[in-house]
Protein backbone atom coordinates (compact mmCIF):
# COMPACT_ATOMS: atom_id res chain seq x y z
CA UNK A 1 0.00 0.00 0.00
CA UNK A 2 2.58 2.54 0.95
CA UNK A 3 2.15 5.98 2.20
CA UNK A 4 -0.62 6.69 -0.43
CA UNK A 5 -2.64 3.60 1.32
CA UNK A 6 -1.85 4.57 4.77
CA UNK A 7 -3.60 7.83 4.19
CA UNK A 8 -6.51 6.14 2.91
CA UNK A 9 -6.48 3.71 5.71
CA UNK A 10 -6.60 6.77 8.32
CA UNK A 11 -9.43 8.67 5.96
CA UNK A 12 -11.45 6.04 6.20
CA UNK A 13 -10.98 5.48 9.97
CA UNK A 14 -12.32 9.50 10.35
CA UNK A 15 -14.91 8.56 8.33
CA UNK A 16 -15.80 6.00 10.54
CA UNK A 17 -15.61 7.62 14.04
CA UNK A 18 -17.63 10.23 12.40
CA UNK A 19 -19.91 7.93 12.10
CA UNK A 20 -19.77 6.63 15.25
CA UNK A 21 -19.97 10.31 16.79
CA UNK A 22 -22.91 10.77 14.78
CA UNK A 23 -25.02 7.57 16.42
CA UNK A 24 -23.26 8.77 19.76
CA UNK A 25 -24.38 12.25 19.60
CA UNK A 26 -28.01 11.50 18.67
CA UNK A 27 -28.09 8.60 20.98
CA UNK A 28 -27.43 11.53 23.45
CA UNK A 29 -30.21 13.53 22.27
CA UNK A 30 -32.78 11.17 22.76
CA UNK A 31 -31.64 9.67 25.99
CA UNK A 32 -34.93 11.17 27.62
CA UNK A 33 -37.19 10.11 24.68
CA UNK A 34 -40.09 7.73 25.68
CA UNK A 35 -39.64 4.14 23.47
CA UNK A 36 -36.35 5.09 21.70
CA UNK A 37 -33.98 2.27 20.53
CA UNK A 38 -30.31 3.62 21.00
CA UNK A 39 -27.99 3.02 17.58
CA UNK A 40 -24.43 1.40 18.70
CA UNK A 41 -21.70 1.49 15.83
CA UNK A 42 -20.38 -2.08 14.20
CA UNK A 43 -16.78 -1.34 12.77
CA UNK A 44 -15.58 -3.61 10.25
CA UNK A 45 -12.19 -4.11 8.14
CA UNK A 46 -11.76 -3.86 4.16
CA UNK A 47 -8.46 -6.09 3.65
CA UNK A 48 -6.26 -4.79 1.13
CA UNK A 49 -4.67 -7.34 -1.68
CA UNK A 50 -1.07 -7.57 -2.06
CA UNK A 51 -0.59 -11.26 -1.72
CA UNK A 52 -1.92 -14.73 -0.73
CA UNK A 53 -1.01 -15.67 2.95
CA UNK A 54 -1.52 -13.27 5.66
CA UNK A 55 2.59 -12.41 5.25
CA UNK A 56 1.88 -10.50 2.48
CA UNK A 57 -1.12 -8.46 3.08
CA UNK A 58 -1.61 -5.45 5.26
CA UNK A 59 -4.00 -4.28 7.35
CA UNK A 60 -6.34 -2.62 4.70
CA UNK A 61 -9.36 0.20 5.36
CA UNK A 62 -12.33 0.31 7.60
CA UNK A 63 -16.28 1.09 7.42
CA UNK A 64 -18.76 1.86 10.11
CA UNK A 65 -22.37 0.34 9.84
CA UNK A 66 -25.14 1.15 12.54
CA UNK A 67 -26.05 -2.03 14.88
CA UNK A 68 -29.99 -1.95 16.22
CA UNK A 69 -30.81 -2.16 19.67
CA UNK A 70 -34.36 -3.15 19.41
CA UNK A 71 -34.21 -5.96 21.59
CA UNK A 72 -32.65 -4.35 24.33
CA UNK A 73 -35.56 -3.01 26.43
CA UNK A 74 -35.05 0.41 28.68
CA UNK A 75 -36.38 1.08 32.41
CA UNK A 76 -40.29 1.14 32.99
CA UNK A 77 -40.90 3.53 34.53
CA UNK A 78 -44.76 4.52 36.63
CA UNK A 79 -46.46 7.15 35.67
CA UNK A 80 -50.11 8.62 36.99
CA UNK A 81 -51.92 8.81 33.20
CA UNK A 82 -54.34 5.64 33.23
CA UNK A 83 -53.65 5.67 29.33
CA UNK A 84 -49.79 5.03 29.47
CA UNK A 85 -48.38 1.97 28.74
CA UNK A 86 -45.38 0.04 28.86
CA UNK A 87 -44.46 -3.42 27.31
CA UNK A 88 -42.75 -5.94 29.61
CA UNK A 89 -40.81 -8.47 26.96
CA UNK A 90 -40.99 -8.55 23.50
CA UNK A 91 -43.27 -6.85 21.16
CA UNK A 92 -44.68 -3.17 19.52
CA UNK A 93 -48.02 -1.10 19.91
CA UNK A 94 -49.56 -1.21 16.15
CA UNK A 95 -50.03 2.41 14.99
CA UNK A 96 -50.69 4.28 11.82
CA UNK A 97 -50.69 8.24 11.00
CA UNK A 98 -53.70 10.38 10.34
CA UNK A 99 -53.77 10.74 6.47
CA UNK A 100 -56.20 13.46 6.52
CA UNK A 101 -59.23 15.28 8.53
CA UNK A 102 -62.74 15.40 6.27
CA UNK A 103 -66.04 16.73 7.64
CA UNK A 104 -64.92 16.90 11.37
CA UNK A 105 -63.57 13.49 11.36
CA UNK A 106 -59.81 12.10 10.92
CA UNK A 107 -59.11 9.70 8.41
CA UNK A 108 -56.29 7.42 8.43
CA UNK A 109 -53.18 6.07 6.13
CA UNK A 110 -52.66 2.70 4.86
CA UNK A 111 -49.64 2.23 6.27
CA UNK A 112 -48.48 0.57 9.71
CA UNK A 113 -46.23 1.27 12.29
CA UNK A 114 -44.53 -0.40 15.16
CA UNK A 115 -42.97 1.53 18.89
CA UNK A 116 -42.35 1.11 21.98
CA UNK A 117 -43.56 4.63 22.82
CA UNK A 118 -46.64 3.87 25.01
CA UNK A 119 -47.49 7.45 25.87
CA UNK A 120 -50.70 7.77 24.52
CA UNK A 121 -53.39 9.91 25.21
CA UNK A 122 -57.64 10.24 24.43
CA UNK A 123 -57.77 13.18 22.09
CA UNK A 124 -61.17 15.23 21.66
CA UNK A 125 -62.22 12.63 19.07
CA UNK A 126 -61.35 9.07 21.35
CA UNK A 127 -58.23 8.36 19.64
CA UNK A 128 -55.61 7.13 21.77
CA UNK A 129 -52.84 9.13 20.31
CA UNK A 130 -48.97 9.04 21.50
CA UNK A 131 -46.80 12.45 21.51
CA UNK A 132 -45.10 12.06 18.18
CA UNK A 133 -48.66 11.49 16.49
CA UNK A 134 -49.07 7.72 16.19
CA UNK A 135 -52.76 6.20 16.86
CA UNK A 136 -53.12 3.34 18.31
CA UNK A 137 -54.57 0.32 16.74
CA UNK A 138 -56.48 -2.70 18.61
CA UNK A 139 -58.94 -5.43 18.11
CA UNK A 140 -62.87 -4.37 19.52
CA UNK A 141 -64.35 -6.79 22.17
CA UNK A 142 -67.88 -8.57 21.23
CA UNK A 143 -69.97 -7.31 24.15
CA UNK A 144 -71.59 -10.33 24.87
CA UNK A 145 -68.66 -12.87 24.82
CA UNK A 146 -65.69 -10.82 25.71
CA UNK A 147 -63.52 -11.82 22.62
CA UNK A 148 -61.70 -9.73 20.15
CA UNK A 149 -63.50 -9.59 17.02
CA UNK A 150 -61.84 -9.74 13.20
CA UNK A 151 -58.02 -10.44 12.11
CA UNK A 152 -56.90 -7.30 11.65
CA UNK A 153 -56.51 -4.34 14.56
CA UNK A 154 -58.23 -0.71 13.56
CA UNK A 155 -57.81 2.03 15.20
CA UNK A 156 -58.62 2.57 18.86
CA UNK A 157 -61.81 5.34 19.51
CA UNK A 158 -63.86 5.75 22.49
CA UNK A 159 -67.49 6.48 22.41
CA UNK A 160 -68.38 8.72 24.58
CA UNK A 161 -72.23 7.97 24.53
CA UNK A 162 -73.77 7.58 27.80
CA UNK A 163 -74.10 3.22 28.61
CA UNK A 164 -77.70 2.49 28.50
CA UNK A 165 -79.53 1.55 31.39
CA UNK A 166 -79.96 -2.12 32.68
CA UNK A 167 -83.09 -3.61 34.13
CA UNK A 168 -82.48 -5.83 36.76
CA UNK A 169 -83.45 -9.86 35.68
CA UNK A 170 -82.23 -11.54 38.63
CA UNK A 171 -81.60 -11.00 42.27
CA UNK A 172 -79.10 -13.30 44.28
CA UNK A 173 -80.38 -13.85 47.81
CA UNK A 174 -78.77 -15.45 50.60
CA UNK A 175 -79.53 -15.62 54.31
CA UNK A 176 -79.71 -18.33 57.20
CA UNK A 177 -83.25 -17.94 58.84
CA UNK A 178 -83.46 -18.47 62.76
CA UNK A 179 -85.41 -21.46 63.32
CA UNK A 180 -87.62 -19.34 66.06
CA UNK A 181 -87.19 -15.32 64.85
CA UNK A 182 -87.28 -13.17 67.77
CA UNK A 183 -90.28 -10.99 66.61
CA UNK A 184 -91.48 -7.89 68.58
CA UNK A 185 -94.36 -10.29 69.78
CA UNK A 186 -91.97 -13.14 70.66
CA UNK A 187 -92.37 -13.99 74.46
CA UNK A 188 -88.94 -15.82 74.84
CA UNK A 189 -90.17 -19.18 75.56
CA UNK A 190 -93.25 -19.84 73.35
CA UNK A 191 -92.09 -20.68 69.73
CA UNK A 192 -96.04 -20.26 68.48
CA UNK A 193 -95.69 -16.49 69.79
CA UNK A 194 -93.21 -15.80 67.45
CA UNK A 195 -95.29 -17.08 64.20
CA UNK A 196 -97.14 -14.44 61.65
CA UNK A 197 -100.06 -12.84 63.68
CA UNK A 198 -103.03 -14.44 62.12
CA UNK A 199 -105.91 -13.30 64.38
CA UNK A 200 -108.19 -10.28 63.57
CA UNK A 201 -107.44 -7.86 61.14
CA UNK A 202 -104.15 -9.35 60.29
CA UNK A 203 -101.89 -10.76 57.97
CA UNK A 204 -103.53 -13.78 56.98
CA UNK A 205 -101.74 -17.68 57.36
CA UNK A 206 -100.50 -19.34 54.25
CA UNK A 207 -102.39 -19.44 51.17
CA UNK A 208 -105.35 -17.04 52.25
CA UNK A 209 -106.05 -13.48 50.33
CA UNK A 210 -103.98 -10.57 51.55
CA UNK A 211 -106.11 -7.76 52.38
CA UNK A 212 -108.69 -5.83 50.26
CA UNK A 213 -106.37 -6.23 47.04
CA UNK A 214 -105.53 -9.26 47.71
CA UNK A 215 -101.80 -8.33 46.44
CA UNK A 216 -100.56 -7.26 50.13
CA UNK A 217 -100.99 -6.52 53.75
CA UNK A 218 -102.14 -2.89 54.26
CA UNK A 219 -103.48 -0.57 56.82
CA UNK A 220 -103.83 -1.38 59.81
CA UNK A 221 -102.92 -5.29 59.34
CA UNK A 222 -98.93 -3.60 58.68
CA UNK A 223 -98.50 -2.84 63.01
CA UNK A 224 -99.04 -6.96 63.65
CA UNK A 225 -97.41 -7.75 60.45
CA UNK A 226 -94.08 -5.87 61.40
CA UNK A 227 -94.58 -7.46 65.05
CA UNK A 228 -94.41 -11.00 63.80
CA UNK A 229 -91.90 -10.77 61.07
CA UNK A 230 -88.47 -9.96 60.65
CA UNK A 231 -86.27 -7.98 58.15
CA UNK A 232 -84.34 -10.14 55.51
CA UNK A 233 -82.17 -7.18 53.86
CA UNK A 234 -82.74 -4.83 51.09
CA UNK A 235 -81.34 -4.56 47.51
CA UNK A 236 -81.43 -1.35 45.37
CA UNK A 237 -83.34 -2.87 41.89
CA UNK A 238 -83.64 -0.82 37.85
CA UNK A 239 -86.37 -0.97 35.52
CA UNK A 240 -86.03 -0.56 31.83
CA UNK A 241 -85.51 3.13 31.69
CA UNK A 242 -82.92 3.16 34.92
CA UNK A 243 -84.85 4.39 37.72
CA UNK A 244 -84.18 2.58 41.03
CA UNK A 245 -86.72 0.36 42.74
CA UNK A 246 -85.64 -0.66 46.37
CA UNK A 247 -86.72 -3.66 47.44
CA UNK A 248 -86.67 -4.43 51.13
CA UNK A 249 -87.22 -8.13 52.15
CA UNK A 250 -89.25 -9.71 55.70
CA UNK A 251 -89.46 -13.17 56.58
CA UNK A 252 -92.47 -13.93 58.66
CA UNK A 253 -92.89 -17.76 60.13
CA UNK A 254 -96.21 -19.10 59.33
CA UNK A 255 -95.39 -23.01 60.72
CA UNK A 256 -92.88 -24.65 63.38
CA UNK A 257 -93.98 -28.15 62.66
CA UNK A 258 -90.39 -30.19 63.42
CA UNK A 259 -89.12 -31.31 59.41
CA UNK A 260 -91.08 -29.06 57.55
CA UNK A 261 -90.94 -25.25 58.58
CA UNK A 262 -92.86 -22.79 56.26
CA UNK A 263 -92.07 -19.34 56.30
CA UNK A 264 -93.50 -16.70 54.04
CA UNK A 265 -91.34 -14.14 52.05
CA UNK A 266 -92.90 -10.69 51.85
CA UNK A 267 -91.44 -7.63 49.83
CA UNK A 268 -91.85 -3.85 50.54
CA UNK A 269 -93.60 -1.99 47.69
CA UNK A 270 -92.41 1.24 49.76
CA UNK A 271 -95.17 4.16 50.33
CA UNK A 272 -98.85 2.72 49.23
CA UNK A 273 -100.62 3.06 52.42
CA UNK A 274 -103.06 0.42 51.11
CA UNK A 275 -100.49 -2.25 49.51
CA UNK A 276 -97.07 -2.14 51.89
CA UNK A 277 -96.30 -5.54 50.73
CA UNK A 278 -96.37 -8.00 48.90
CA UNK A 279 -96.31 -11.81 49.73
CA UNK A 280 -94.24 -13.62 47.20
CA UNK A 281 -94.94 -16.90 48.18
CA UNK A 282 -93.90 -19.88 51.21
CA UNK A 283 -90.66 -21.66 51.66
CA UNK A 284 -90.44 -24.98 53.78
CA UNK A 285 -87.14 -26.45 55.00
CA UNK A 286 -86.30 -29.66 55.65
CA UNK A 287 -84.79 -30.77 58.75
CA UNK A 288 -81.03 -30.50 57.34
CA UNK A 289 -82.32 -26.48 57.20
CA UNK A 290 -82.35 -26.79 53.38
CA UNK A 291 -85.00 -25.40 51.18
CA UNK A 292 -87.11 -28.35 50.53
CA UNK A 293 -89.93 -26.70 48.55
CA UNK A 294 -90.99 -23.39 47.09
CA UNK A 295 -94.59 -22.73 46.60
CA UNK A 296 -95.36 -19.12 44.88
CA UNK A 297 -98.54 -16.81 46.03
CA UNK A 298 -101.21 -17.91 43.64
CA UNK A 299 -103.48 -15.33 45.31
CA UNK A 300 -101.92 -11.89 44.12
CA UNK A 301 -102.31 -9.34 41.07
CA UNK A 302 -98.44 -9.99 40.76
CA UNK A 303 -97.91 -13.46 38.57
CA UNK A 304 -95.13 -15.30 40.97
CA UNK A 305 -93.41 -18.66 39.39
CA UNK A 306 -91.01 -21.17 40.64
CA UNK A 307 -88.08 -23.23 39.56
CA UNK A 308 -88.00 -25.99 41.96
CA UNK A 309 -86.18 -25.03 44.66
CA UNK A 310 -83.70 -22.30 42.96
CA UNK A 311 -85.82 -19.49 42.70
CA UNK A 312 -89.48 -17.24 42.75
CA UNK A 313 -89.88 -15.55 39.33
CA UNK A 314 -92.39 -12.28 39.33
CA UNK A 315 -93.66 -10.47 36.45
CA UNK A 316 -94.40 -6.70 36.75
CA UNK A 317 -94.39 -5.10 40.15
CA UNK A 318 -94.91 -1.33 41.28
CA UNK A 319 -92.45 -0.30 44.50
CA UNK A 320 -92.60 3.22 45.53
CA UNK A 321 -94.72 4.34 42.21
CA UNK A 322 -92.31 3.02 39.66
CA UNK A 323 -92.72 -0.67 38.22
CA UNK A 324 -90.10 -2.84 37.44
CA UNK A 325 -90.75 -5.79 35.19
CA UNK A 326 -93.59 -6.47 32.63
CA UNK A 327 -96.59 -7.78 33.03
CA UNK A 328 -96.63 -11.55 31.16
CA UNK A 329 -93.53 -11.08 29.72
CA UNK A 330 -91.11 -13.67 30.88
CA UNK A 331 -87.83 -11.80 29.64
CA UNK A 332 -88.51 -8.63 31.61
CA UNK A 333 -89.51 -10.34 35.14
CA UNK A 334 -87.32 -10.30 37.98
CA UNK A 335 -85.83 -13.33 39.19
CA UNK A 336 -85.04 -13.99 43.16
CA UNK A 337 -82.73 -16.75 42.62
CA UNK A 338 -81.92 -18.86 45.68
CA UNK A 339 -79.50 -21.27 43.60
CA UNK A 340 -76.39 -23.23 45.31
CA UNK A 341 -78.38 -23.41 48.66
CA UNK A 342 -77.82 -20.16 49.35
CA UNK A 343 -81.30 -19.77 51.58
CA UNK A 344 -81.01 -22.08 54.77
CA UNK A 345 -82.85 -22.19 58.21
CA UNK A 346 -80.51 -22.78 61.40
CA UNK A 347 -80.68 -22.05 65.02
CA UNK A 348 -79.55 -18.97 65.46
CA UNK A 349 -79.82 -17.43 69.39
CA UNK A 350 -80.25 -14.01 67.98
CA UNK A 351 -83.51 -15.00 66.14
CA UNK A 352 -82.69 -13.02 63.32
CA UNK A 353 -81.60 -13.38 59.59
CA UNK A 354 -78.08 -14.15 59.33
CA UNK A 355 -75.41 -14.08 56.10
CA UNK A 356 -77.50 -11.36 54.37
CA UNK A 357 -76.29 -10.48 50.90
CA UNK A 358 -78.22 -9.39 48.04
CA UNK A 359 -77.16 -8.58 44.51
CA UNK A 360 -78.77 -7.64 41.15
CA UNK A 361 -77.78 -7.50 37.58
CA UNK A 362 -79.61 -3.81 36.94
CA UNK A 363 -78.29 -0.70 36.53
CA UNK A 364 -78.73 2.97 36.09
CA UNK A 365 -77.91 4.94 32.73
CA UNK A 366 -74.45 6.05 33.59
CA UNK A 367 -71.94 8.80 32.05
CA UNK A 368 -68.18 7.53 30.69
CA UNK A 369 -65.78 8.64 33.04
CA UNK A 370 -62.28 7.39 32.71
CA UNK A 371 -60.90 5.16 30.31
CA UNK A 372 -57.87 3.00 31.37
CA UNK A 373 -55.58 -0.45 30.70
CA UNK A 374 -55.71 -3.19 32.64
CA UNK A 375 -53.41 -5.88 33.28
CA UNK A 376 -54.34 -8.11 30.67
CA UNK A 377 -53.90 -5.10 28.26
CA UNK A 378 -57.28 -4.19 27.25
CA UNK A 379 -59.18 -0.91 26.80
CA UNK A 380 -61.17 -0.59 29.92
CA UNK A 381 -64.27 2.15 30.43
CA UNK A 382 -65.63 3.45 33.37
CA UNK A 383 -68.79 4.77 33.75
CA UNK A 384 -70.75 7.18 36.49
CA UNK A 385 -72.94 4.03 37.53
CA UNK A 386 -70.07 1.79 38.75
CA UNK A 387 -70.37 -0.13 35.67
CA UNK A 388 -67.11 -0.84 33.44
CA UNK A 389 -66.72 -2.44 30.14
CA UNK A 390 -64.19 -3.73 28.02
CA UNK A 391 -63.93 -2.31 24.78
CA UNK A 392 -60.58 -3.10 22.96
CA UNK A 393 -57.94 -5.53 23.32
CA UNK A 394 -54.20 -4.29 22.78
CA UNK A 395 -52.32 -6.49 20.40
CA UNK A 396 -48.31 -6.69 20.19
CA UNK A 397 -46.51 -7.61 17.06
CA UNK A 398 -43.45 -9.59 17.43
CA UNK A 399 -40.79 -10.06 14.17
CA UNK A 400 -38.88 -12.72 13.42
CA UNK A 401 -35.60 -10.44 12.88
CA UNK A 402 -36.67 -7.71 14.84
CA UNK A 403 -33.16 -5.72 14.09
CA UNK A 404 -34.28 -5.43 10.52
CA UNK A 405 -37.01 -3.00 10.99
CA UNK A 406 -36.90 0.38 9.54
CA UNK A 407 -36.51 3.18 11.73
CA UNK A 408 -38.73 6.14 11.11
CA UNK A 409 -39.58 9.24 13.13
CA UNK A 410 -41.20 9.39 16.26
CA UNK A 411 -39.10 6.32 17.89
CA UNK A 412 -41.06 4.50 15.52
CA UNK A 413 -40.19 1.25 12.98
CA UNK A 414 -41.63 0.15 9.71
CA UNK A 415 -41.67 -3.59 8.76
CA UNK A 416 -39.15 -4.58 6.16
CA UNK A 417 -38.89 -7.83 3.84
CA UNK A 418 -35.86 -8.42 5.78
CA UNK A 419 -37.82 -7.88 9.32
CA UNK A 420 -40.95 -10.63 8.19
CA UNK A 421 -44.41 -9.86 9.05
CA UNK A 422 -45.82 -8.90 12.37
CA UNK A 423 -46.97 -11.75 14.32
CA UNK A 424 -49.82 -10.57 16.45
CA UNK A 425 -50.57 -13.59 18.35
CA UNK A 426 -47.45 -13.22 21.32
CA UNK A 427 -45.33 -10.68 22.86
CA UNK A 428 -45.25 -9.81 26.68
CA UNK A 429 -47.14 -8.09 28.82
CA UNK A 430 -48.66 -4.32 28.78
CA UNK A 431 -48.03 -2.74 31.86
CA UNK A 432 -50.48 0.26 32.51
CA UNK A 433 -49.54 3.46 34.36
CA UNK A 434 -46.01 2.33 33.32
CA UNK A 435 -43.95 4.17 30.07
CA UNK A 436 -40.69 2.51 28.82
CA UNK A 437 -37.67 5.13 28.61
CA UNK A 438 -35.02 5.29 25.75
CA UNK A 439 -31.99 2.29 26.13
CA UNK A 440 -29.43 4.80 25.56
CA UNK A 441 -27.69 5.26 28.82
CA UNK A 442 -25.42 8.77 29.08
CA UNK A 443 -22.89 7.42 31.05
CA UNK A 444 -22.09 4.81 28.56
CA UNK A 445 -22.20 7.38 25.37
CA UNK A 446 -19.86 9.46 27.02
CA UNK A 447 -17.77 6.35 27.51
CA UNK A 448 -17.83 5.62 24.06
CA UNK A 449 -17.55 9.28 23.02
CA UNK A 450 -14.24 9.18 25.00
CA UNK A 451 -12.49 6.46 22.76
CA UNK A 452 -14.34 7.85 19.28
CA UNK A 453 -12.51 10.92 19.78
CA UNK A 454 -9.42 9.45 20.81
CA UNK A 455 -9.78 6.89 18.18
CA UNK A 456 -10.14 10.18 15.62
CA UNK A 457 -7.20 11.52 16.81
CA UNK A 458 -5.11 8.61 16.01
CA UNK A 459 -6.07 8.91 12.67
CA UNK A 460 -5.79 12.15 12.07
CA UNK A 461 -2.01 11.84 13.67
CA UNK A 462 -1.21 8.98 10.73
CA UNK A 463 -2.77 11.47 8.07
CA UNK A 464 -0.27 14.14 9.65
CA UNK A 465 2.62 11.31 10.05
CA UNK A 466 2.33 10.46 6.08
CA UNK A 467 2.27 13.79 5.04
CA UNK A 468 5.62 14.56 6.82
CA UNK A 469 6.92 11.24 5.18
CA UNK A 470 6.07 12.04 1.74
CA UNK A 471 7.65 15.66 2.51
CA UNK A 472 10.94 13.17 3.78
CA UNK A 473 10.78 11.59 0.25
CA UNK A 474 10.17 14.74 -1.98
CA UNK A 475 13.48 16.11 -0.04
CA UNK A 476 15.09 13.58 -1.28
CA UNK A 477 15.55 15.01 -4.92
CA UNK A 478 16.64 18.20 -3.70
């Protein structure tokens, strides 16, 4: 090679560093950028000819390439915005770009996009959007089922339409009844004193009309039918268009025979001075304290079915002046479902109803109020009536040669022939609250900007060494 090659050996190793500098410096730049994939510097030799066997070459010139980082994940860090994400493990967010906005509404670009850069937020339209203008893509959930539907993610939007109201079909009921209940009229000795009141102008036994409507106890009958029952919990119930209807439970022991116990179960229709409650029908308990059969109040305006031993079904009913239910139709009644054994009859010195819990399935119209990610990485709203739903599930696309992505702005990557198709089906986990920071470290790029420039130097002092050589060798002739 000679002096001519050694200079072209040490410009090509400042071209080089340069290039390392470069990746260094902007490496630096984005060392507080959410997502970014730092860009180390592969170095690699160009061997000169000049002979056959190692003897007779010479170290020849050198080239710089950039070396990705993509699989080298940075700190997670927490963060208080419900819609920030991080990924723990492999994998990208799918995104695309806004092509265009047309009659109020964005449209989007063909194209797709892969980062790491999980700060996204819900812009005026729903879009989860990130800071360098990337929307997010996911698969919608089916409603009924819970699964994502279709093959291919769209982009993510929020409704922001109030959820509908609920009825309530079915309330869950569970208590243990005292085998005697200590009533107001219960003497402390006398089981039969603490049965339903059946004497004059009172709550009739089992089976008879109940009062003037024969749909509930009223007027006066209401003092000895609150003296000779007991309360068995309350539960907050929705009709059709959302308004509540509370429905408060009493248990009132109509028989003590030893094997077969009947109570009856009444329910509060709250306010009607002429129809305070209703009787739903009796239960009788076997021995063991389990239910042994249900038999429904034949004798009302309210229709009240039974399925075996699981539950008392009733159509329309009017609590407090608004009616839940409707009339003769079977898929609007309200269900009191005692399924899994959950009514029993035990002694129980307290003479009261024990292990109350009651639950419904209705609900109020309700205003969205926060959206957020959960831990299974799915779009999660929140609504003003306690209710959530799950409206999007967050996919991540893995590559089979990740490294071969191309980089584009906004810490972002485009797949490449080289890279393969994104695989949708893996990847790790989304961590909400969380945002991954950039892999480039400062301590380390100062480390390598250390031996770059050093590294520079050197060359530039073999540039400066030749040229004071070939001076040496032009002297020669003078």
């Amino acid at each position: 090679m000679g002096i001519y090659g050694a200079i072209n050996s040490a410009v090509s190793g400042l071209s080089a560093q340069a290039t390392a500098l470069e990746n260094i410096s902007g490496n630096v730049a984005n060392s507080q950028t959410v997502g970014f994939k730092r860009l180390d510097t592969t170095f690699s030799d160009l061997v000169s000819g000049g002979g056959s066997t190692q003897a007779d070459q010479v170290s020849g010139t050198t080239y710089a390439t950039s070396r990705a980082t993509n699989t080298i994940g940075g700190d997670i860090s927490s963060n208080d915005v419900d819609t920030y994400m991080a990924i723990n493990g492999e994998g990208y967010f799918v995104v695309t770009q806004a092509a265009d906005f047309v009659d109020g509404s964005t449209t989007f670009a063909d194209d797709t996009f892969y980062t790491r850069a999980g700060d996204f937020e819900v812009n005026k339209e729903g879009y989860f959007v990130n800071q360098s203008g990337y929307y997010l893509k996911g698969f919608p959930l089916d409603p009924t089922t819970g699964n994502p539907v279709g093959d291919n993610p769209s982009v993510i939007q929020i409704n922001s339409q109030p959820l509908a109201a609920n009825s309530t079909t079915t309330v869950n009921y569970q208590a243990s009844l005292p085998t005697v209940p200590d009533t107001t009229n219960y003497d402390g000795s006398d089981a039969a004193t603490a049965l339903l009141n059946t004497g004059a102008n009172s709550p009739p036994a089992t089976g008879a009309n109940l009062g003037a409507s024969d749909i509930a106890v009223g007027g006066t009958n209401e003092t000895d039918f609150l003296a000779t029952s007991i309360t068995g919990g309350s539960v907050t119930t929705y009709n059709s268009n959302g308004s509540e209807v509370p429905l408060n439970i009493r248990w009132a022991k109509i028989d003590n025979t030893a094997g077969a116990e009947v109570w009856s179960m009444y329910i509060d229709t709250g306010g009607d001075a002429t129809n305070e409650y209703y009787k739903i029908g009796d239960v009788t308990f076997d021995g063991n304290g389990d239910i042994s059969t249900l038999t429904p109040n034949g004798a009302g305006a309210v229709t009240v079915t039974n399925t075996g031993t699981e539950s008392f079904t009733l159509d329309e009913i009017t609590v407090g002046g608004v009616t839940a239910g409707t009339a003769g139709n079977a898929a609007d009644s309200i269900t009191i479902s005692f399924a899994n054994g959950s009514l029993t009859q035990f002694a129980d010195p307290d003479g009261i109803a024990t292990s109350v819990n009651l639950s419904q399935n209705g609900y109020a119209a309700g205003e969205l109020t926060n959206i957020a990610i959960d831990e299974s990485g799915r779009v999660i709203a929140s609504y003003s009536n306690n209710q959530t739903r799950a409206l999007y599930e967050i996919p991540l696309a893995t590559f089979q040669a990740e490294q071969n992505l191309r980089r584009v702005d906004g810490a972002a990557f485009a797949a490449t022939s080289d890279s393969g198709d994104a695989d949708l089906s893996g990847g790790g986990a989304v961590i909400s609250n969380a945002l991954e920071l950039s892999n480039a470290d400062i301590a380390d790029e100062f480390s390598k900007l250390i031996i770059t420039q050093q590294a520079y130097s050197a060359n530039s002092r073999i540039v400066t060494s030749a040229d004071e050589m070939l001076d040496s060798a032009l002297n020669m002739v003078r």
